[in-house]
N, C-alpha and C. Protein backbone atom coordinates (compact mmCIF):
# COMPACT_ATOMS: atom_id res chain seq x y z
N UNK A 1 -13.49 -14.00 5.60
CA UNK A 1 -13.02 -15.13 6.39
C UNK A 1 -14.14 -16.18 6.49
N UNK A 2 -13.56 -17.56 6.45
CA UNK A 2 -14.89 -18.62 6.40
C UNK A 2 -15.16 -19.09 8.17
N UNK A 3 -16.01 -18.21 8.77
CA UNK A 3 -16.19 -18.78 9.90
C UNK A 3 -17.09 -19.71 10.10
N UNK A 4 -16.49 -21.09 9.62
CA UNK A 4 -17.57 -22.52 9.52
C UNK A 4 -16.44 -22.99 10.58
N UNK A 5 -16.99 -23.38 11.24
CA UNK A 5 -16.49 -24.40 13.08
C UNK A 5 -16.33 -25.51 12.37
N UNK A 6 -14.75 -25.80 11.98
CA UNK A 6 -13.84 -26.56 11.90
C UNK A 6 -12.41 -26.38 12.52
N UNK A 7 -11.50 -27.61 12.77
CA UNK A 7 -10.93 -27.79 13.43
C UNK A 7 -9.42 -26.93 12.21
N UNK A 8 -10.00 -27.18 11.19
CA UNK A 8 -8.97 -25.90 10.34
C UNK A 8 -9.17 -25.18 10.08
N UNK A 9 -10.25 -24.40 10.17
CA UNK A 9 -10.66 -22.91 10.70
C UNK A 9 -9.92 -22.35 11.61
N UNK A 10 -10.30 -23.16 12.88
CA UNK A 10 -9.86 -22.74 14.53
C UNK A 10 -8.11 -22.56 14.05
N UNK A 11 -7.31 -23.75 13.65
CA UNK A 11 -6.18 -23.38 13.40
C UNK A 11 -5.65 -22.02 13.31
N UNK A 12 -6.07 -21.95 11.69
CA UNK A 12 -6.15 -20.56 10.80
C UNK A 12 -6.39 -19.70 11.47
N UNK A 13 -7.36 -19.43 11.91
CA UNK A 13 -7.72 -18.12 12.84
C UNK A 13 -6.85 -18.12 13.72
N UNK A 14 -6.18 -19.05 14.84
CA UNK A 14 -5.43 -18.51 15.73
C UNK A 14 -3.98 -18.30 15.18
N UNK A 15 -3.14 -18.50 13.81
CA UNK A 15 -2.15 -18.27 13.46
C UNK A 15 -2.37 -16.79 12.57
N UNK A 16 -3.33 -16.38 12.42
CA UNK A 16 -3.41 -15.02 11.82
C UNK A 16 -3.74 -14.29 12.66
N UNK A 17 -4.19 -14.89 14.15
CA UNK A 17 -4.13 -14.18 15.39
C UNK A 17 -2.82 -13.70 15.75
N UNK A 18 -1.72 -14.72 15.54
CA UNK A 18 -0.43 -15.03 16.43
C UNK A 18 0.14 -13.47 15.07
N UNK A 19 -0.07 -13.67 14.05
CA UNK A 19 0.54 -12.93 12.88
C UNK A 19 -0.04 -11.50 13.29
N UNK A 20 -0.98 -11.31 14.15
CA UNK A 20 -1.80 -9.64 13.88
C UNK A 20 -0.77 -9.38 15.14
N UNK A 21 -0.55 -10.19 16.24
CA UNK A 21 -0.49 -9.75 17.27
C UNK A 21 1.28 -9.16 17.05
N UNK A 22 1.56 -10.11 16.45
CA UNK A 22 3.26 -9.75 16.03
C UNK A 22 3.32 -8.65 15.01
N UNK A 23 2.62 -8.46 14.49
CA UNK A 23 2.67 -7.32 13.57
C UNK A 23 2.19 -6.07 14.14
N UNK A 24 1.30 -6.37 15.11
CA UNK A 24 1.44 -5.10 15.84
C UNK A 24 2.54 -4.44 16.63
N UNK A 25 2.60 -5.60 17.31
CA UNK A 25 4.30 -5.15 18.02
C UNK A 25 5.41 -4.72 17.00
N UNK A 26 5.12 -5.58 16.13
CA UNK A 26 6.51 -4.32 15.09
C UNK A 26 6.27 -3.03 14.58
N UNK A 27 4.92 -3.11 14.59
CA UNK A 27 4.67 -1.57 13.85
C UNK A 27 4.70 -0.89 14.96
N UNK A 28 4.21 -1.37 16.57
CA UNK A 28 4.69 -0.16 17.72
C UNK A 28 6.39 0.09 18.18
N UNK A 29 6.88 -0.74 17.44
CA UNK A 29 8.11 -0.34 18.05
C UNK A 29 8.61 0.41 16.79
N UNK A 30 8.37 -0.19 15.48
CA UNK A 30 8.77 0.90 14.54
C UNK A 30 8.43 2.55 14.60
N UNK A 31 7.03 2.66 14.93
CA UNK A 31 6.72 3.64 15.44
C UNK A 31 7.37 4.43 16.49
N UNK A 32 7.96 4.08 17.42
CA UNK A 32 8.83 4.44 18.47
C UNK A 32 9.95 4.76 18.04
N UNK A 33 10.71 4.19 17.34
CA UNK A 33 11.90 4.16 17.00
C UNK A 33 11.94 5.55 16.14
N UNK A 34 10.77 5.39 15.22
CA UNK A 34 10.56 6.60 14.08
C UNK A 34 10.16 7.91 14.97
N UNK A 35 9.57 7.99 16.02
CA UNK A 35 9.75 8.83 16.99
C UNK A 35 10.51 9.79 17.93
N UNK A 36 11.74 8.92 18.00
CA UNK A 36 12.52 9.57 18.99
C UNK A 36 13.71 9.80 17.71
N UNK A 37 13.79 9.14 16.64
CA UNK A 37 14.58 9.60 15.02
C UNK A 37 13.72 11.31 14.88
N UNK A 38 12.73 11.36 15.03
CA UNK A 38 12.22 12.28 14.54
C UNK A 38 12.19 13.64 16.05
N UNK A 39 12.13 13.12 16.93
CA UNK A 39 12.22 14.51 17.89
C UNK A 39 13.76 14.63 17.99
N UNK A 40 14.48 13.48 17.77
CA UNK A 40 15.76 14.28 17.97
C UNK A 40 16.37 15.40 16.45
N UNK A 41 16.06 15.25 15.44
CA UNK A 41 15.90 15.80 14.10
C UNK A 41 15.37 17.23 14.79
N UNK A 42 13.97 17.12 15.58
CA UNK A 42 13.36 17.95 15.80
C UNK A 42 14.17 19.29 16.01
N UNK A 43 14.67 18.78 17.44
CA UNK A 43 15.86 19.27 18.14
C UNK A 43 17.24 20.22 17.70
N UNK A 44 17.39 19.46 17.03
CA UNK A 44 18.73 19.82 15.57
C UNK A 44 18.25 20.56 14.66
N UNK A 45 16.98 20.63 14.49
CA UNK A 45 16.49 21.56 13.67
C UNK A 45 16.09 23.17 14.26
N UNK A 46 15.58 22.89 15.61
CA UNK A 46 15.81 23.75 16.42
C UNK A 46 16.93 24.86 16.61
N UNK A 47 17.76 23.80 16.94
CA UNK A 47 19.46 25.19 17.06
C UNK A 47 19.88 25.09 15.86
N UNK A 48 19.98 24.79 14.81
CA UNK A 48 19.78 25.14 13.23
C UNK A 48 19.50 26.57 13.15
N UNK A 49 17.96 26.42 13.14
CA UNK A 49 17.47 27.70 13.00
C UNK A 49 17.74 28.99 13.28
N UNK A 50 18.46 28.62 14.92
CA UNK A 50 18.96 29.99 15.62
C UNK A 50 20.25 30.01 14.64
N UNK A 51 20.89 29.27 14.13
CA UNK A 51 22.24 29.23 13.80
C UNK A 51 22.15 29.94 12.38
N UNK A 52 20.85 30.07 11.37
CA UNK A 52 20.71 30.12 10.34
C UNK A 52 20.27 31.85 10.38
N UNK A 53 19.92 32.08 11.45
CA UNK A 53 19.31 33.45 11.79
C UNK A 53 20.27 34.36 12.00
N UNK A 54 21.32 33.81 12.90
CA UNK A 54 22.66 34.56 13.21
C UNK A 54 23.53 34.33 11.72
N UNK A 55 23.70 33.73 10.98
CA UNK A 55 24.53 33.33 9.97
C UNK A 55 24.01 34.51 8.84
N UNK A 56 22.58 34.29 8.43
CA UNK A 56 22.16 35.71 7.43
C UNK A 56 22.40 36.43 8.13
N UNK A 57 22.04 36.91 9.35
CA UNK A 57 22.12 38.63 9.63
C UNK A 57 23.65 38.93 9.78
N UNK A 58 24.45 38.06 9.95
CA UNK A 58 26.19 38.49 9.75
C UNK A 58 26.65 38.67 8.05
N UNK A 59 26.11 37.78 7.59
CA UNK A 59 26.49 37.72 5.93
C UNK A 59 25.67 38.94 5.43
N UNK A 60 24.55 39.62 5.99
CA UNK A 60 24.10 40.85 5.36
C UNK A 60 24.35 42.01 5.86
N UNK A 61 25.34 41.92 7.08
CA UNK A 61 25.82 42.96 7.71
C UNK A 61 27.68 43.12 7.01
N UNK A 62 27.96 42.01 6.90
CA UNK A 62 29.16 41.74 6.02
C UNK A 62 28.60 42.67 4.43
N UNK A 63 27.56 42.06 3.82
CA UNK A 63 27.59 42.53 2.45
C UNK A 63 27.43 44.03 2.49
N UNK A 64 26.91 44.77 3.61
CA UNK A 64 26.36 46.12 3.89
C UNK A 64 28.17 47.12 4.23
N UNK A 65 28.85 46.27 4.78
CA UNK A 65 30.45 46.54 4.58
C UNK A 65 31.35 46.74 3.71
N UNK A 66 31.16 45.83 3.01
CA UNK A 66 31.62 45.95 1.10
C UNK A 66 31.43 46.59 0.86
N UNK A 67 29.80 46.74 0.96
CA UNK A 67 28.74 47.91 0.02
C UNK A 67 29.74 49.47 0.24
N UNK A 68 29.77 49.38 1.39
CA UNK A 68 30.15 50.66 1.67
C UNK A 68 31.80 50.82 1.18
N UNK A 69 32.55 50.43 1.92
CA UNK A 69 33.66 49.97 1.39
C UNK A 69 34.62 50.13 0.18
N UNK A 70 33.73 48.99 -1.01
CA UNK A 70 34.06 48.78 -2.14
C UNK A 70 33.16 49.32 -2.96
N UNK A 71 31.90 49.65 -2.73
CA UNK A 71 30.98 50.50 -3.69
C UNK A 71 29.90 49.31 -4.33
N UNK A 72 28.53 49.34 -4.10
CA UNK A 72 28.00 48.53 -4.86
C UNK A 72 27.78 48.17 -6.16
N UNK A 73 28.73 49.05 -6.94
CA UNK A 73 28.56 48.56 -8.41
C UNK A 73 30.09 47.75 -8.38
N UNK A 74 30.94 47.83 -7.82
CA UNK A 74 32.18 46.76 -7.95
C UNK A 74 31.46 45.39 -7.07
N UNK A 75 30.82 45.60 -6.27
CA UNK A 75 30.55 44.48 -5.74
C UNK A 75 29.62 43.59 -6.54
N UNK A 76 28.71 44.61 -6.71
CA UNK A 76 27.83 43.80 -8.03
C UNK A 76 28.24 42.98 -9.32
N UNK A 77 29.53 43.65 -10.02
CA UNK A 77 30.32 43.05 -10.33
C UNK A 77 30.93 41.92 -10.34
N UNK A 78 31.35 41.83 -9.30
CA UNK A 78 32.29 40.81 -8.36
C UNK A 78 31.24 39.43 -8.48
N UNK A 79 30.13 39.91 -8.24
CA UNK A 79 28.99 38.68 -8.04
C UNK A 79 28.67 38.21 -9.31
N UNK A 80 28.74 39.46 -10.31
CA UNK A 80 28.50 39.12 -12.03
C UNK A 80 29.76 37.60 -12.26
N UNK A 81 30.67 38.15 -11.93
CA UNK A 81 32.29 37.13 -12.65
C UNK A 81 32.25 35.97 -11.35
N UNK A 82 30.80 35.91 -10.60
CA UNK A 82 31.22 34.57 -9.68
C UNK A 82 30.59 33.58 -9.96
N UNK A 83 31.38 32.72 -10.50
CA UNK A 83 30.07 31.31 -11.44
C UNK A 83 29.32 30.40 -10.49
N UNK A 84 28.01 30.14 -10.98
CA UNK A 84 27.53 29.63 -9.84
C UNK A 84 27.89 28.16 -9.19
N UNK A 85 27.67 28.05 -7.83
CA UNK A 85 29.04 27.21 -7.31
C UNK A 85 27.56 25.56 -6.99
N UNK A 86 27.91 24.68 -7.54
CA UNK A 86 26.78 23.72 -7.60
C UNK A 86 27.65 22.69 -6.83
N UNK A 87 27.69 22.76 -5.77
CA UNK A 87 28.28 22.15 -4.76
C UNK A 87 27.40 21.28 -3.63
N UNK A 88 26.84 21.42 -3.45
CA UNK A 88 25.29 20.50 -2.64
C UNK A 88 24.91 19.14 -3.18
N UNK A 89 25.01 18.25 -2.26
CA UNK A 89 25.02 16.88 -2.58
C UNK A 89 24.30 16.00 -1.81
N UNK A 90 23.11 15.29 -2.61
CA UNK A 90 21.96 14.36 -1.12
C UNK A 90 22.25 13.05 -1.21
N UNK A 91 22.52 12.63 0.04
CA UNK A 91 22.43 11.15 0.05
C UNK A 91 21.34 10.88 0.74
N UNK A 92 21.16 9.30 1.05
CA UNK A 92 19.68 8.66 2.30
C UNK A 92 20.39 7.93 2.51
N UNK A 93 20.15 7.58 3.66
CA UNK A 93 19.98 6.84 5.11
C UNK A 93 18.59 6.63 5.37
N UNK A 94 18.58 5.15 5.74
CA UNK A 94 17.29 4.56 6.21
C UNK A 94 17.31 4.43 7.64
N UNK A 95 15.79 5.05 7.68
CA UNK A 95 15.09 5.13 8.90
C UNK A 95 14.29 3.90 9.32
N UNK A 96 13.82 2.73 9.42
CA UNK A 96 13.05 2.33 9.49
C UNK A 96 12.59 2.00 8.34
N UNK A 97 12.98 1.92 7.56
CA UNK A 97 12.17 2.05 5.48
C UNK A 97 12.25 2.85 5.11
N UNK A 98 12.26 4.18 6.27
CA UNK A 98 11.99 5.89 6.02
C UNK A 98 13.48 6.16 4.94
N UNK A 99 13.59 6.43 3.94
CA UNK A 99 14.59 7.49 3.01
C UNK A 99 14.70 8.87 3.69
N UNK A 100 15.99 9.32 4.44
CA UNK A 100 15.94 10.66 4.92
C UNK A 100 17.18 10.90 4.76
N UNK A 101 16.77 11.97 3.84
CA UNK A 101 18.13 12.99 2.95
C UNK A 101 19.49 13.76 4.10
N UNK A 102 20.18 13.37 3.61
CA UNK A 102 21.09 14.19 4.14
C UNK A 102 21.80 15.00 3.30
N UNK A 103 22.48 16.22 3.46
CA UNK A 103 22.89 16.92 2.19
C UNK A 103 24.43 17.31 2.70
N UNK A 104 24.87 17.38 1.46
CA UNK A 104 26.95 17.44 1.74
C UNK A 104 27.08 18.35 1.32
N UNK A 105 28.44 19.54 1.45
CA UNK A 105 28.50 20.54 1.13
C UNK A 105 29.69 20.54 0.86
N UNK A 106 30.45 20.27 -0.48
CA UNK A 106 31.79 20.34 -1.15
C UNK A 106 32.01 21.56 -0.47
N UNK A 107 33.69 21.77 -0.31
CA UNK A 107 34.42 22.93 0.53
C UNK A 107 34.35 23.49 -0.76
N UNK A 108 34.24 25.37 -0.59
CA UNK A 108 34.25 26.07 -1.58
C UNK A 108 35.91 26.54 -2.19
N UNK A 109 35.40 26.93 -3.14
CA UNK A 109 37.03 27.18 -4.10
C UNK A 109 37.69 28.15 -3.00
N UNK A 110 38.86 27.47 -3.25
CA UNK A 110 39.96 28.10 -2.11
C UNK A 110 40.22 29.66 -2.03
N UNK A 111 40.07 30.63 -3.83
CA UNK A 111 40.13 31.86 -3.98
C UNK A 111 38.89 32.11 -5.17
N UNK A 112 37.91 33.30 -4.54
CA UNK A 112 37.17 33.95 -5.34
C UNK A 112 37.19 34.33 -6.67
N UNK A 113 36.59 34.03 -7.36
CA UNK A 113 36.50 34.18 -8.73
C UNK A 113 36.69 36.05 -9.34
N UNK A 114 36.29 36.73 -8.26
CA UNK A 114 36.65 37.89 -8.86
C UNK A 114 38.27 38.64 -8.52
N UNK A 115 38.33 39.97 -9.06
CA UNK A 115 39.32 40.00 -9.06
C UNK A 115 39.67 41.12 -7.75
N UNK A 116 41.12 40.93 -7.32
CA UNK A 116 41.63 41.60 -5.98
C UNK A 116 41.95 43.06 -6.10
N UNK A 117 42.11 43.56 -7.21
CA UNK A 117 42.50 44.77 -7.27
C UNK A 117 41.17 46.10 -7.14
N UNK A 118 40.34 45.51 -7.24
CA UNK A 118 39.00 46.39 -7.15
C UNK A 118 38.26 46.34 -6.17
N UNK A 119 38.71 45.16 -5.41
CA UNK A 119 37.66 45.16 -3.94
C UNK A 119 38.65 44.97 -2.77
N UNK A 120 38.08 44.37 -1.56
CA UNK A 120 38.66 44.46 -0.70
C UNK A 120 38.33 43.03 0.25
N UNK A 121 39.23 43.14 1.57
CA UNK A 121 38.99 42.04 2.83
C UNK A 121 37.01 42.22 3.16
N UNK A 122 36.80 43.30 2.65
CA UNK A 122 35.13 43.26 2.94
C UNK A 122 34.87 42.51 2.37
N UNK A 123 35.27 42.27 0.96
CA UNK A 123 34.11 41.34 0.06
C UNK A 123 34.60 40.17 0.04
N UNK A 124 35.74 39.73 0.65
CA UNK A 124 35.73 38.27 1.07
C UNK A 124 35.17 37.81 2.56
N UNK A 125 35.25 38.53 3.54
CA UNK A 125 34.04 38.10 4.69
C UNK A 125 32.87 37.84 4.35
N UNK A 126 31.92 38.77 3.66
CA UNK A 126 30.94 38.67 3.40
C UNK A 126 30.60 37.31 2.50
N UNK A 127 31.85 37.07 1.48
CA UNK A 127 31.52 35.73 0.91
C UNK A 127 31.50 34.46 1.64
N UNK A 128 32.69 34.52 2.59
CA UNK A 128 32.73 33.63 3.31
C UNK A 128 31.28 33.49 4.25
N UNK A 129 30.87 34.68 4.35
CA UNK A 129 29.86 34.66 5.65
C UNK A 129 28.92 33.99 4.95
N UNK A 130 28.34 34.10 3.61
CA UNK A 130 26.82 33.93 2.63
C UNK A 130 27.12 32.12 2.48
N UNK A 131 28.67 31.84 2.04
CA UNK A 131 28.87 29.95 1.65
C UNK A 131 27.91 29.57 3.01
N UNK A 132 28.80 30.11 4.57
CA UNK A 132 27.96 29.50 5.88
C UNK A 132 26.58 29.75 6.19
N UNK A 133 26.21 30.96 5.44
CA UNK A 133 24.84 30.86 5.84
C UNK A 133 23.92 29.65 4.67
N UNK A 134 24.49 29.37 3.59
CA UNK A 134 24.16 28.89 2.55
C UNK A 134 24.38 27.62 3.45
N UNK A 135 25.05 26.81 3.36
CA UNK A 135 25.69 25.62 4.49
C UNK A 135 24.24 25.09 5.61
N UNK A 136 24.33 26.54 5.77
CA UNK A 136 22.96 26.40 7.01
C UNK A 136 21.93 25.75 6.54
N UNK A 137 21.38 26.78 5.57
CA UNK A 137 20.34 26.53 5.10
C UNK A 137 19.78 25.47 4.57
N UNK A 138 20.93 24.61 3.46
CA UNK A 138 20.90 23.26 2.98
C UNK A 138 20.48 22.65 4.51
N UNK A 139 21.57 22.67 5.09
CA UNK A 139 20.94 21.73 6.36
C UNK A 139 19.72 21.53 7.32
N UNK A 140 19.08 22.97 7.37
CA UNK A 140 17.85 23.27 7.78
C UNK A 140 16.75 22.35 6.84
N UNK A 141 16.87 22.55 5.34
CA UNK A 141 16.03 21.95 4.55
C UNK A 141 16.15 20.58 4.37
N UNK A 142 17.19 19.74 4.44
CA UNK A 142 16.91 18.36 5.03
C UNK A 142 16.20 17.74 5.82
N UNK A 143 16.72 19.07 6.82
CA UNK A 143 16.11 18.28 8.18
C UNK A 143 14.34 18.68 8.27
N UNK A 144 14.32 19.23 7.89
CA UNK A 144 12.89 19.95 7.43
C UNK A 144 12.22 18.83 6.85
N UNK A 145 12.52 18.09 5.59
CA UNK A 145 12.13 17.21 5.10
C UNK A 145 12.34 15.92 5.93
N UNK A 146 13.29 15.72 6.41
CA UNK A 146 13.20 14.28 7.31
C UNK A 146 12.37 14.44 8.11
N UNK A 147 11.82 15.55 9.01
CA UNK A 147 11.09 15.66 9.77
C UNK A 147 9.82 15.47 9.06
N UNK A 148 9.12 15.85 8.19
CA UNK A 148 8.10 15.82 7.72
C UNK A 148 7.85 14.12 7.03
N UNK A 149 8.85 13.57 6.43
CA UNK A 149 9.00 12.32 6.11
C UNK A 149 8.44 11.28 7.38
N UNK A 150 9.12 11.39 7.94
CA UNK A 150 9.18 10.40 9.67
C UNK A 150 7.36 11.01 9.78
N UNK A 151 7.13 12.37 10.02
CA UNK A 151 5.97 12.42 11.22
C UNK A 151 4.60 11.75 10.10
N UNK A 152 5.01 11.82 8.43
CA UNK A 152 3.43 10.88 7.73
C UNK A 152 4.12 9.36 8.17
N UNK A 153 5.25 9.03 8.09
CA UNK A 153 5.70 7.25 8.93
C UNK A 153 4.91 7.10 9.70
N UNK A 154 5.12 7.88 10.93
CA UNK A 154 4.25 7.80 11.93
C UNK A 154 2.91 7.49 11.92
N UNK A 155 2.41 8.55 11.07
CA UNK A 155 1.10 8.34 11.23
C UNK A 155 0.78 7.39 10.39
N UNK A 156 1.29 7.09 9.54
CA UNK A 156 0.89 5.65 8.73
C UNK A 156 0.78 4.71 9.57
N UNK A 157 1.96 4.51 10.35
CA UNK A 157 2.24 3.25 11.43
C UNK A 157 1.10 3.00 12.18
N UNK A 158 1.01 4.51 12.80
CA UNK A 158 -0.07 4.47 13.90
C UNK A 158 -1.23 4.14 13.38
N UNK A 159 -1.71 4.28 11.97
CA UNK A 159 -3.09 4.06 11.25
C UNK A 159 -3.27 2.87 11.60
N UNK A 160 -1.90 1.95 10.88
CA UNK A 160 -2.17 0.34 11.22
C UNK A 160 -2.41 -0.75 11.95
N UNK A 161 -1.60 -0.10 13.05
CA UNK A 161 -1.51 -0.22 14.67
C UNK A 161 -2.46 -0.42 15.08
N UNK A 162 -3.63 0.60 14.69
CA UNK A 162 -4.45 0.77 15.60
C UNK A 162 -6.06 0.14 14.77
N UNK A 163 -5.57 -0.31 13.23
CA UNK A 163 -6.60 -0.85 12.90
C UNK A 163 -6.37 -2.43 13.33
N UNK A 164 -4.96 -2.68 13.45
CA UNK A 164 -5.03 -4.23 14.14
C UNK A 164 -5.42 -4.27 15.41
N UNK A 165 -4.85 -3.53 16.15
CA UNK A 165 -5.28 -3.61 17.93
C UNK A 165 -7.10 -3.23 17.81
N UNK A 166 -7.49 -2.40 17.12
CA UNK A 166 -8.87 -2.45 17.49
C UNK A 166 -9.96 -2.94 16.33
N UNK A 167 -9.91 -3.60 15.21
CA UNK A 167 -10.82 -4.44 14.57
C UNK A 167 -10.01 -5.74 14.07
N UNK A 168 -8.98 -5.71 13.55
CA UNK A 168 -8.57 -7.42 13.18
C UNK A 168 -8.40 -8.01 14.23
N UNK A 169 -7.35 -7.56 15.42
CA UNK A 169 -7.39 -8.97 16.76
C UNK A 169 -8.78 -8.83 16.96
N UNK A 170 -9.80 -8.01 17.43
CA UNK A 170 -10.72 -8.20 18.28
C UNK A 170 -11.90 -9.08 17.27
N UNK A 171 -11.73 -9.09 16.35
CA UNK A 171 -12.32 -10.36 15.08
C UNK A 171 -11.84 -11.14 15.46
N UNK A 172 -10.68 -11.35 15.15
CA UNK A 172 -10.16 -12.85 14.89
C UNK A 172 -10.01 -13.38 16.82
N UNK A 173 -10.00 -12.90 17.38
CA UNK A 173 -10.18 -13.22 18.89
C UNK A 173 -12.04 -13.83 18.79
N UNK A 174 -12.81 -12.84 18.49
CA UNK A 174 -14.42 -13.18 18.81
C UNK A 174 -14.61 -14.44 17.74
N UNK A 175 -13.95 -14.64 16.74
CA UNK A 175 -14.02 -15.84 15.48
C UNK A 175 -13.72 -17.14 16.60
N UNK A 176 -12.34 -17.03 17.14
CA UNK A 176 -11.78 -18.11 17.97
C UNK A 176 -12.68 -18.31 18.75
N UNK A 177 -13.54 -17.66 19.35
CA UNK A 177 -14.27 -17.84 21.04
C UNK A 177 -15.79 -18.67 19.94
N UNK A 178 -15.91 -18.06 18.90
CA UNK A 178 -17.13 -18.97 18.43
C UNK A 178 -16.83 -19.92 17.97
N UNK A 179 -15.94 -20.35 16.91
CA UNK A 179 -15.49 -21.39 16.64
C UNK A 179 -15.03 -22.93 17.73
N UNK A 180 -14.25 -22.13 18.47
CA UNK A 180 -14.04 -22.93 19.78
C UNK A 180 -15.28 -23.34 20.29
N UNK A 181 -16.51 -22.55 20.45
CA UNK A 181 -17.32 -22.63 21.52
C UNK A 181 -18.08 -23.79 20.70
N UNK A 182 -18.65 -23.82 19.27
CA UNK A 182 -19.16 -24.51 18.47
C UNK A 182 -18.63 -25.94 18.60
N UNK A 183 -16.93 -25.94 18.38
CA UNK A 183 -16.79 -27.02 18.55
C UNK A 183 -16.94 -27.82 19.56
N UNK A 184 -17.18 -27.45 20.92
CA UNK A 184 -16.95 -27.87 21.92
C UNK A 184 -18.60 -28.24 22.05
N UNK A 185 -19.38 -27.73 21.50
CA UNK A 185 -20.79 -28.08 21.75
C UNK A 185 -21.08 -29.24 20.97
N UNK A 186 -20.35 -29.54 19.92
CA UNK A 186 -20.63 -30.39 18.74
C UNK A 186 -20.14 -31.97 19.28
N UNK A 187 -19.03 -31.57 20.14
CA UNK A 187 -18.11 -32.81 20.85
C UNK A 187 -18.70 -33.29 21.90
N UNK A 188 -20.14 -32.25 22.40
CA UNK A 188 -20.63 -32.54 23.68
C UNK A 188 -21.87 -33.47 23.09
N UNK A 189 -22.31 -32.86 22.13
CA UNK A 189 -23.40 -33.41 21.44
C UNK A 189 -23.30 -34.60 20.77
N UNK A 190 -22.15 -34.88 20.35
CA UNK A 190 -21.59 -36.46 19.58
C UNK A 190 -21.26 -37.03 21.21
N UNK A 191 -20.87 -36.74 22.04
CA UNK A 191 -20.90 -37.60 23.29
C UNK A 191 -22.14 -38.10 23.82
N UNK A 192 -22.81 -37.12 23.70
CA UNK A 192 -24.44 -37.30 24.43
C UNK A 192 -24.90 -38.45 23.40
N UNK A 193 -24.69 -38.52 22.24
CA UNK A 193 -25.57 -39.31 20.74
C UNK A 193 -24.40 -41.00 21.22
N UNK A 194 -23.53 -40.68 21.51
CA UNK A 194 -22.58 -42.20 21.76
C UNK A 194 -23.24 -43.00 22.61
N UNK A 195 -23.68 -41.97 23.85
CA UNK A 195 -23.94 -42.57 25.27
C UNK A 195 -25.34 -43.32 25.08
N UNK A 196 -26.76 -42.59 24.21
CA UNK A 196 -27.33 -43.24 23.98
C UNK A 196 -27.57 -44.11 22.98
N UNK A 197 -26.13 -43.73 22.06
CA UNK A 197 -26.61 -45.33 21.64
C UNK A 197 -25.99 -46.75 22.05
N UNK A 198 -24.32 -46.57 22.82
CA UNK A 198 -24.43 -47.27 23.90
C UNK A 198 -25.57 -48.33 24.58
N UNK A 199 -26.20 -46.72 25.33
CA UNK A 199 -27.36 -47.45 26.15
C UNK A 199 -28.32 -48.30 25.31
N UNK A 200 -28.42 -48.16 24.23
CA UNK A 200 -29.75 -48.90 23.63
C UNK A 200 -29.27 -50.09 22.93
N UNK A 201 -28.08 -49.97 22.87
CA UNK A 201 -26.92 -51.38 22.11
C UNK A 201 -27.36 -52.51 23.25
N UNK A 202 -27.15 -52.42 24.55
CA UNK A 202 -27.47 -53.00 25.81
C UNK A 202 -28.58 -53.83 26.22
């Protein structure tokens, strides 16, 4: 920055003042905003989890039913003739600039790929139970990632924030107070040089 005490200096400096000071305020409210996006995620990720915990231990208490049931080599089977189902789908939604995934879960095929005469109502609970715990899980891992997305936002934000609030304003504030002060001495000093030559014109 050219801190030479001119009257377009002083300008300059106080409109890149007016620009730090507004740019801070957007990056604290972006910050905020990306904040309470991110604890409520938090939150949801929270009863997720419990939801994802209860969802496997039913789908492996389901498959432990079959097992018994239908015999684990028909079931094994059953899983051989089930093609894999590529149904999971991400979109984004913007956060703030932030990209945070959300993931869709096409409804699964209406009837199982294997066949009915060899198994039983066990090995369709259990399937049904594994799509929801599967369901879960996609959703856990979104939110997993949005959360992690948002909290480096954050701290980016806050990096900037806090390099304007504590070295660019407090520059360009101490630039203004010298510049100003210069000029005002220079205006005192061309007054004082008028007056005597005034007086000696006389």
């Amino acid at each position: 920055m050219n801190d030479f005490p001119t009257k377009a200096n002083l300008m300059q400096s106080m409109r890149s003042l007016e620009l730090a000071k507004r740019g801070y305020d957007l990056l604290d409210r972006k910050r905020n905003i990306m904040l309470r996006e991110m604890l409520r995620l938090m939150k949801e990720a929270g009863d997720i989890r419990k939801e994802i915990e209860a969802a496997f231990t039913e789908a492996y208490e389901a498959l432990r039913v079959a097992n018994i049931f239908s015999g684990q080599n028909r079931v094994a089977q059953a899983a051989k003739t089930t093609p894999e189902w590529n149904d999971l789908s991400v979109r984004y939604r913007s956060v703030m600039g932030i990209e945070i995934p959300e993931v869709r879960i096409a409804p699964p095929p209406e009837h199982p790929h294997y066949g009915f005469q060899t198994t039983n109502i066990t090995l369709d609970e259990a399937y049904i139970k594994f799509i929801w715990a599967k369901k879960m899980a996609a959703q856990a891992a979104a939110l997993e990632n949005s959360i992690f997305r948002l909290s480096s936002a954050i701290k980016q934000a806050k990096k900037r924030a806090n390099a304007l609030q504590s070295i660019v304003i407090p520059r360009l504030e101490e630039k203004i107070r010298y510049i100003s002060s210069s000029l005002e001495e220079r205006e005192r000093d061309q007054f004082a040089a008028l007056k005597v030559i005034k007086s000696r014109s006389k």
